[in-house]
Protein backbone atom coordinates (compact mmCIF):
# COMPACT_ATOMS: atom_id res chain seq x y z
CA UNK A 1 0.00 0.00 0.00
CA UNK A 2 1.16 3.49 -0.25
CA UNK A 3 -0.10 7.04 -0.38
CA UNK A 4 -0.88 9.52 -2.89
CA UNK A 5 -1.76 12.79 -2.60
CA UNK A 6 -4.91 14.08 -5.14
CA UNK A 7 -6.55 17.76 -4.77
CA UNK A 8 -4.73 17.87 -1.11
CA UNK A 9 -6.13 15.08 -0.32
CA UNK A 10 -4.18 11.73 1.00
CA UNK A 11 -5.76 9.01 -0.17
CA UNK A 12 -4.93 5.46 0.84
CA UNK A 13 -3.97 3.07 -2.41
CA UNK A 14 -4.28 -0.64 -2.00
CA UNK A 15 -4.03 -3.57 -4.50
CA UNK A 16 -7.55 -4.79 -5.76
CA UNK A 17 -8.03 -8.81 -5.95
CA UNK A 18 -10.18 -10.12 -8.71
CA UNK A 19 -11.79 -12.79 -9.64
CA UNK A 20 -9.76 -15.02 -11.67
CA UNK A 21 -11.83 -16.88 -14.72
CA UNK A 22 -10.31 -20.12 -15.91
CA UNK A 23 -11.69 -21.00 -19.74
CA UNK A 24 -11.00 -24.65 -19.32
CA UNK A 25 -13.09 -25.38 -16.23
CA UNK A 26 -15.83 -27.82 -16.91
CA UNK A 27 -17.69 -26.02 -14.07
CA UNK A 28 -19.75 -23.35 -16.37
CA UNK A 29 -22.09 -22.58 -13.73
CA UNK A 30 -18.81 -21.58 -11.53
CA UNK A 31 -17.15 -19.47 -14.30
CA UNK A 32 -20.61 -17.83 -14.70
CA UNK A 33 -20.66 -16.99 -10.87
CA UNK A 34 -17.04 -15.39 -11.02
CA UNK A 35 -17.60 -13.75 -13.60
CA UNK A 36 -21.08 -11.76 -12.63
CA UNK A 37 -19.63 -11.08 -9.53
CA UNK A 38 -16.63 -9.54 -11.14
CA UNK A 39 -18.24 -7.15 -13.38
CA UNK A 40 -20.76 -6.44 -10.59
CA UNK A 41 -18.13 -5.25 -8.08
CA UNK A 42 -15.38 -3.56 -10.63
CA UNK A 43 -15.64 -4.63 -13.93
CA UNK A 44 -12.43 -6.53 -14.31
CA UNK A 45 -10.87 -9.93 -14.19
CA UNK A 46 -8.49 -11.85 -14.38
CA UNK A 47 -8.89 -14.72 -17.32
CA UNK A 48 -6.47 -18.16 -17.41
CA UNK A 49 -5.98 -20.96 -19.81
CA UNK A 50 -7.03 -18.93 -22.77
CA UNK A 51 -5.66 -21.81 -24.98
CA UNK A 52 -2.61 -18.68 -26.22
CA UNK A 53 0.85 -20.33 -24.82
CA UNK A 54 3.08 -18.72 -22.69
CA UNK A 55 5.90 -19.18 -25.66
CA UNK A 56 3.68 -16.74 -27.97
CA UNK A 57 2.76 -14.31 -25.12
CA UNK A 58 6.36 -13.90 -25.21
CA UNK A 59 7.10 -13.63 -28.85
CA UNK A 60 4.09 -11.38 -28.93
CA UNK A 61 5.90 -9.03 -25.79
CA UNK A 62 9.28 -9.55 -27.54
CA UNK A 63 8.10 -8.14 -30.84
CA UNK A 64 6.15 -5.06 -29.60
CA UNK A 65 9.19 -4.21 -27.95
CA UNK A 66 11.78 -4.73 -30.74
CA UNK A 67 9.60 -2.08 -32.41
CA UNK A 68 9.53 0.46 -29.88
CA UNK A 69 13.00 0.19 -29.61
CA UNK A 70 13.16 1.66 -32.97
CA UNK A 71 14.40 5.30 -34.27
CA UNK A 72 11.47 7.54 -33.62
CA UNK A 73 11.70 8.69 -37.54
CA UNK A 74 11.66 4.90 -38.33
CA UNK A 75 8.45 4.81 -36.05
CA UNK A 76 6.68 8.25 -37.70
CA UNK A 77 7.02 6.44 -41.03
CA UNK A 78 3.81 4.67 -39.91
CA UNK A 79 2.22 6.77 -37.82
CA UNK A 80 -1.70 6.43 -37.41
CA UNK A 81 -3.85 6.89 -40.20
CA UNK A 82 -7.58 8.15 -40.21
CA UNK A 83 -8.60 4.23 -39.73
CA UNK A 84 -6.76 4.20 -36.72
CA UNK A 85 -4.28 1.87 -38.16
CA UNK A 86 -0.31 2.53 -36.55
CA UNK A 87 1.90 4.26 -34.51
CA UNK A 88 0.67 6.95 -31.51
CA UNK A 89 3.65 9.00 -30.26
CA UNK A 90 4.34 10.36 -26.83
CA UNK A 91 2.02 12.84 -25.93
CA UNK A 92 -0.38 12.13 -29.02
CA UNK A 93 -3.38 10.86 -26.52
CA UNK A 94 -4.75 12.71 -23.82
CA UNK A 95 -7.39 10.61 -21.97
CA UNK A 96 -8.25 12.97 -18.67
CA UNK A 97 -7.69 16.62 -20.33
CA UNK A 98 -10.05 18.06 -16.87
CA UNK A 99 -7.00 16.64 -15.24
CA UNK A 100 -3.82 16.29 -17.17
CA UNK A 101 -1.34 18.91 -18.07
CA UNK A 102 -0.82 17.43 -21.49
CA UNK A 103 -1.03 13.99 -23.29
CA UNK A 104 -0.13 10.53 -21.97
CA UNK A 105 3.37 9.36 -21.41
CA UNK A 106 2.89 6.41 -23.23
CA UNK A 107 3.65 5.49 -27.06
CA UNK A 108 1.22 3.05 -29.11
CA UNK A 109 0.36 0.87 -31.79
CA UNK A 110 -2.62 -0.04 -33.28
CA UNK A 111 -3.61 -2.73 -35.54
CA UNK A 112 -7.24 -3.74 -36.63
CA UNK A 113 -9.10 -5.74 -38.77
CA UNK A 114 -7.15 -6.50 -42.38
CA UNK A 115 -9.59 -5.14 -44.76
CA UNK A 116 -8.37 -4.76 -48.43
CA UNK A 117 -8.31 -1.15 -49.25
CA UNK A 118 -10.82 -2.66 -52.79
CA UNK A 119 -13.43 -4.36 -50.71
CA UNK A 120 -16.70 -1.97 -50.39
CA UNK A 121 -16.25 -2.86 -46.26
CA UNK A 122 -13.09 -0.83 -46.38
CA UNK A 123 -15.55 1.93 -46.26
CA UNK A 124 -16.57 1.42 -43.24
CA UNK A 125 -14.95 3.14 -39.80
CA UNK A 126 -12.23 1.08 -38.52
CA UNK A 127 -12.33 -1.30 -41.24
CA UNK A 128 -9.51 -1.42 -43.98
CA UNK A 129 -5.53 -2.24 -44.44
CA UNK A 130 -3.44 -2.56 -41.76
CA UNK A 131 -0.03 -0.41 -41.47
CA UNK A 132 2.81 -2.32 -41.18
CA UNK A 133 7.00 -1.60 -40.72
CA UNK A 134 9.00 -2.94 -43.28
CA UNK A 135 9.36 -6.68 -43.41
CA UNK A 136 13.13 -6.15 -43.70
CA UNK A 137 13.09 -4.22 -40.74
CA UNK A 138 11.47 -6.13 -38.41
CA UNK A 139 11.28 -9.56 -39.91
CA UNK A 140 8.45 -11.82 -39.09
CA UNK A 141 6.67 -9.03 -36.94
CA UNK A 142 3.25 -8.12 -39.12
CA UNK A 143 2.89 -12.16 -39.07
CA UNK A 144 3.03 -12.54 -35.08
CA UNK A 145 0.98 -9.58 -34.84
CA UNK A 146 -1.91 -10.70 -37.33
CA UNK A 147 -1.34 -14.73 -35.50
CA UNK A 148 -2.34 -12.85 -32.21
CA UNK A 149 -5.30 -10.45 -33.63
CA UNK A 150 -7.18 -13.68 -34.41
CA UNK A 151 -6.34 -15.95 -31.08
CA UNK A 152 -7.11 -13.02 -28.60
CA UNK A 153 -10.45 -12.35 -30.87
CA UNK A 154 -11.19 -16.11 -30.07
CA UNK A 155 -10.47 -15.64 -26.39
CA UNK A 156 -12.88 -12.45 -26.22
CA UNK A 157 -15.63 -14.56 -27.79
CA UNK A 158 -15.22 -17.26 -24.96
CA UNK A 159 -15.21 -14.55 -22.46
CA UNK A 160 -18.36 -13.23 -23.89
CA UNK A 161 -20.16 -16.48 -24.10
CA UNK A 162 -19.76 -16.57 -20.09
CA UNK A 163 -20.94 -12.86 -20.47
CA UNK A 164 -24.19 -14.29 -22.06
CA UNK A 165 -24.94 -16.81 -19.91
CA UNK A 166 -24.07 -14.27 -16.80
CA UNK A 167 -27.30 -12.18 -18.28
CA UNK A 168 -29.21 -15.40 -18.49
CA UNK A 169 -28.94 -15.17 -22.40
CA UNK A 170 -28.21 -18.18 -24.59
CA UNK A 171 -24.66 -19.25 -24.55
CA UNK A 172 -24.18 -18.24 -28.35
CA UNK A 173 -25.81 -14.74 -27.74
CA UNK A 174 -22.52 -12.57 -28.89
CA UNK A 175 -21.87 -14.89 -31.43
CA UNK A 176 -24.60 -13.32 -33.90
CA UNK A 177 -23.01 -11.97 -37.57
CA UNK A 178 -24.32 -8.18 -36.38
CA UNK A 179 -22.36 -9.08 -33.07
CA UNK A 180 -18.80 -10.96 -33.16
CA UNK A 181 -19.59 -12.17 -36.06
CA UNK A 182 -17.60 -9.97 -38.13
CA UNK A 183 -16.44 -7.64 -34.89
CA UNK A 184 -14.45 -4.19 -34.84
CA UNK A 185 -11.55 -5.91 -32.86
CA UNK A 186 -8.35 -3.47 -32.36
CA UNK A 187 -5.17 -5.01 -31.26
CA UNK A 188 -3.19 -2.21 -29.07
CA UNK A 189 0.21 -2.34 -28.13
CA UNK A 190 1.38 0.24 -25.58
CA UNK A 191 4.74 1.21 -24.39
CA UNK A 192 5.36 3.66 -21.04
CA UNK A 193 8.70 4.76 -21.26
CA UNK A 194 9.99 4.96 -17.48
CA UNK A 195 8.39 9.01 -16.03
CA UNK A 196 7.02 9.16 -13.06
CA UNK A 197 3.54 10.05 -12.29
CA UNK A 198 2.17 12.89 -10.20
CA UNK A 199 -1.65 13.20 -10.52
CA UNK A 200 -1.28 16.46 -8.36
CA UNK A 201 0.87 17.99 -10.97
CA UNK A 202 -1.50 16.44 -13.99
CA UNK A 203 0.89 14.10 -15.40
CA UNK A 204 -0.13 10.49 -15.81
CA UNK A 205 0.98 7.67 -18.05
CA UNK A 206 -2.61 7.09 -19.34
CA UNK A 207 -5.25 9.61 -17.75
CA UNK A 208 -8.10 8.28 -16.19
CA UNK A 209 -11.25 7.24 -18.11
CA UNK A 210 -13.19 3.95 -19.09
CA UNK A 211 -13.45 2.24 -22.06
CA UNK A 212 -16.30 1.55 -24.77
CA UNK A 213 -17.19 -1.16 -26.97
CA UNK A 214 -17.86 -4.90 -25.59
CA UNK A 215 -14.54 -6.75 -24.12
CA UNK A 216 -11.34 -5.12 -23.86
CA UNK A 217 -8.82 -7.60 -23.10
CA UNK A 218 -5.09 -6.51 -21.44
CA UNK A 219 -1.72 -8.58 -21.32
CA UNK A 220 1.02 -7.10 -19.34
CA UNK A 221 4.25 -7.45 -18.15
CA UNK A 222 5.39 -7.00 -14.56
CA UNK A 223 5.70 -3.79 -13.88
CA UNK A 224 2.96 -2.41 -11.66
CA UNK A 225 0.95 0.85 -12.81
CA UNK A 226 -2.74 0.40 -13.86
CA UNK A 227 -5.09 1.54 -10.82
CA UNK A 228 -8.92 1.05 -11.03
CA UNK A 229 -11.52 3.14 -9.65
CA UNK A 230 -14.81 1.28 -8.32
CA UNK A 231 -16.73 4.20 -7.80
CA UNK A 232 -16.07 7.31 -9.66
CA UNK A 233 -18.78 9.71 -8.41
CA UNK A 234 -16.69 9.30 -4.81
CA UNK A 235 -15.58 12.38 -3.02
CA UNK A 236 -12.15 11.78 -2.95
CA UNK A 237 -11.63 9.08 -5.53
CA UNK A 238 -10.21 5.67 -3.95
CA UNK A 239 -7.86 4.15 -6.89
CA UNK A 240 -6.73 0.81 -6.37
CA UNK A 241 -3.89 -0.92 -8.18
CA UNK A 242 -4.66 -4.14 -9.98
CA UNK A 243 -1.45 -6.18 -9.71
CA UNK A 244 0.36 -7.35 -13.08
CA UNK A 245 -0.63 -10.94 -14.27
CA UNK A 246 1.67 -11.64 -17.32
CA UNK A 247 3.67 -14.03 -15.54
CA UNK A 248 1.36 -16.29 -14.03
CA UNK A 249 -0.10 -17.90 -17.07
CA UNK A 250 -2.88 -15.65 -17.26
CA UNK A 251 -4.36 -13.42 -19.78
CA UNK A 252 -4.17 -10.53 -17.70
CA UNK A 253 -7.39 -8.32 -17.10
CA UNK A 254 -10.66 -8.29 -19.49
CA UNK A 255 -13.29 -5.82 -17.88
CA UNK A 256 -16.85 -5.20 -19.99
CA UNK A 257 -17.36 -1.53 -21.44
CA UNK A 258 -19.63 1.10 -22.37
CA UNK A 259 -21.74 -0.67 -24.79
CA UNK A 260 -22.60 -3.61 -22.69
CA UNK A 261 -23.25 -1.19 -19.69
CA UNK A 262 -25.89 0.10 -22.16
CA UNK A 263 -27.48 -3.46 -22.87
CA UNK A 264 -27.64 -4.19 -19.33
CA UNK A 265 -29.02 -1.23 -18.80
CA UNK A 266 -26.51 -0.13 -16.12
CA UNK A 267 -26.12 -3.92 -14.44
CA UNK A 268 -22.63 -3.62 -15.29
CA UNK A 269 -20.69 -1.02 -16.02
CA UNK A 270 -16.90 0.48 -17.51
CA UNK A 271 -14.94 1.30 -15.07
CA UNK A 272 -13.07 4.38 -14.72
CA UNK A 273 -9.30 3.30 -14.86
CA UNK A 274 -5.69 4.77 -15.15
CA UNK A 275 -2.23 4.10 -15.67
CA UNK A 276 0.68 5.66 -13.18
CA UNK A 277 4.34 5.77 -14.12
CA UNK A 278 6.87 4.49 -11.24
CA UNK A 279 10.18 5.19 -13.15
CA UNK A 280 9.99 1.68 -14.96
CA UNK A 281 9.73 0.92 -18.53
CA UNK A 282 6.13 -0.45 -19.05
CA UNK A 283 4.76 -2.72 -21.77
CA UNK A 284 0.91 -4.04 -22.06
CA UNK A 285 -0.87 -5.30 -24.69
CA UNK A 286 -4.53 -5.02 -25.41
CA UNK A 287 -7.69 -6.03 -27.58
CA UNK A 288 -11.30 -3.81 -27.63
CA UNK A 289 -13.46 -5.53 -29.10
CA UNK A 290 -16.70 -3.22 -30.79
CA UNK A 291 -20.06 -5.60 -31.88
CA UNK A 292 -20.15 -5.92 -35.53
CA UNK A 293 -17.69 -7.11 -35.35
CA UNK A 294 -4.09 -4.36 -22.70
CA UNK A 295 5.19 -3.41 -21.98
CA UNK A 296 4.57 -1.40 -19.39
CA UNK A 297 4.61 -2.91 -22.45
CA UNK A 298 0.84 -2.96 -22.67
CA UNK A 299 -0.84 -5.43 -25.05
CA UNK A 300 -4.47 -4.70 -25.29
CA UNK A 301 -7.44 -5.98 -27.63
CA UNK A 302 -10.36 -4.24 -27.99
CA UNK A 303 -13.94 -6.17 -28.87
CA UNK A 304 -16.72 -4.18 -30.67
CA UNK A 305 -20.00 -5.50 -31.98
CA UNK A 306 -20.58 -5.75 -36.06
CA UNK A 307 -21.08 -1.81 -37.61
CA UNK A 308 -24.48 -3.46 -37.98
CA UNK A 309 -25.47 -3.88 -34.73
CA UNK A 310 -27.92 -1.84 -32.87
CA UNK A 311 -26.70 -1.49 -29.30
CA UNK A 312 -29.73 -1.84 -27.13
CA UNK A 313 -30.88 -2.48 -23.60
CA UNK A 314 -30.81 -6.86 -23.67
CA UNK A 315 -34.47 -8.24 -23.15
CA UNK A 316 -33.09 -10.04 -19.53
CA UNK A 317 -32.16 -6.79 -18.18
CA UNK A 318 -35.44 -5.31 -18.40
CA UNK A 319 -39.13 -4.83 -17.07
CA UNK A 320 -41.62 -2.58 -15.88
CA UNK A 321 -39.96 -1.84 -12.47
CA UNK A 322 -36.34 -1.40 -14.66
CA UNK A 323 -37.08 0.02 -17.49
CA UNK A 324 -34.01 1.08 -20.01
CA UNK A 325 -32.18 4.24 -19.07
């Protein structure tokens, strides 16, 4: 535990435990248990035996790093493009902007669904070609990269089939065309280059705010930094770091987000989360996945539903006496 000091105000940090949700228990009904309690008290998890080995979590971490390692003009060469395909720099984001002084000390990467620029779903937002460093520059990196995209995308849609069953849905609920059946999945590798934090001064290395879409899914190493808030209306704010799971076999965190808080019609919810710099290099890795369908190096993948899919309050979460809000 330690202290921190926010508006004036000490506030006493601890280390939050979650719920840890193992994909190759046989007891459903248990998984199903964890899993609603999770997102009931916080919103994130832990998730194990995801089926992705250790050996590739590591090429995976490896690779993301051997890039950000590169010459920053080597990096600009594909910086993001209006699909949100590429490289963020330093600075580029800026999450919190009621609180930060500028943008987040943290550089990215971002890598989507490979669209061909000549197929008519190219149009669509977040859909198109990838951007990708030289193979001669980083041999054999777009193909671990693209390997990952589509075994994280499978472990979002097991995590959502719990999901389903958590909202008394049928087990197959998320797997609909207009849902993950052709999902806005964005793989995100992050990179936190060593500052430290002072959220009295405004500087973070990711300012706090939640997340939208369906599943976001986060691999990192461990170095500790990402805090959670349970209750973000509270007068002060009680953040609560979320220890670093990379090394014990485990995914890392998933957590649900803004669209399924709107399904549920506020039964779960996105919580309002942060990263704080300690003076180590970070790296994380993460998926968001949208319907239609996180070294530090961070390695995150975000789930979205199908550009298809109307988000709506689900028909178990409710009635006369809950109506849709």
């Amino acid at each position: 535990m330690e202290n921190q000091c926010q508006n004036g105000t000490e506030t006493l940090l601890k280390v939050s435990t979650l719920n840890c949700i193992d994909l190759s228990n046989p007891d459903i009904h248990q998984s199903v248990s964890l899993l609603k309690q999770a997102c009931l008290d916080c919103g994130f998890f832990y998730v194990i035996n995801h089926g992705i080995s250790q050996e590739f979590m590591d090429e995976v971490f490896g690779q993301s790093k051997s890039f950000f390692e590169l010459p920053l003009n080597e990096k600009m060469k594909v910086l993001r493009n209006e699909k949100h395909r590429g490289y963020t720099p330093v600075l580029d984001e800026l999450l919190d902007p009621d609180n930060q002084v500028h943008g987040d000390y943290k550089e990215g990467y971002y890598i989507g669904v490979e669209v061909p620029e000549d197929d008519p779903e190219a149009e669509k937002p977040f859909y198109g070609p990838n951007v990708w460093p030289e193979d001669g520059l980083l041999p054999g990196w777009r193909q671990t990269m693209e390997k990952f995209h589509h075994q994280a995308l499978e472990v979002a849609k097991a995590v959502a089939r719990i999901i389903a069953l958590a909202l008394g849905l049928e087990v197959d609920f998320f797997d609909k065309p207009e849902m993950l059946g052709k999902p806005i999945a964005t793989l995100r590798l992050l990179h936190y280059g060593g500052q430290v934090s002072d959220p009295s001064k405004g500087l973070y290395g990711a300012g706090a705010h939640s997340d939208y879409g369906l599943i976001t899914l986060l691999a990192t190493d461990d170095v500790m930094g990402l805090q959670i808030c349970k209750d973000k209306d509270a007068k002060p704010q009680i953040w609560e770091y979320v220890a670093p799971s990379f090394y014990s076999q485990s995914w890392g965190h998933a957590r649900t987000l803004e669209q399924l808080y709107i399904q549920v019609s506020h039964f779960l919810w996105s919580t309002l989360h942060r990263v704080l710099g300690n003076g180590q290099e970070r790296y994380s890795v993460r998926l968001l996945t949208f319907i239609n369908p996180i070294f530090v190096i961070h390695i995150a993948y975000f789930v979205e539903p199908s550009h298809d899919c109307l988000v709506k309050c689900l028909p178990t979460c409710k009635s006369e006496n809950n109506p849709p809000k």
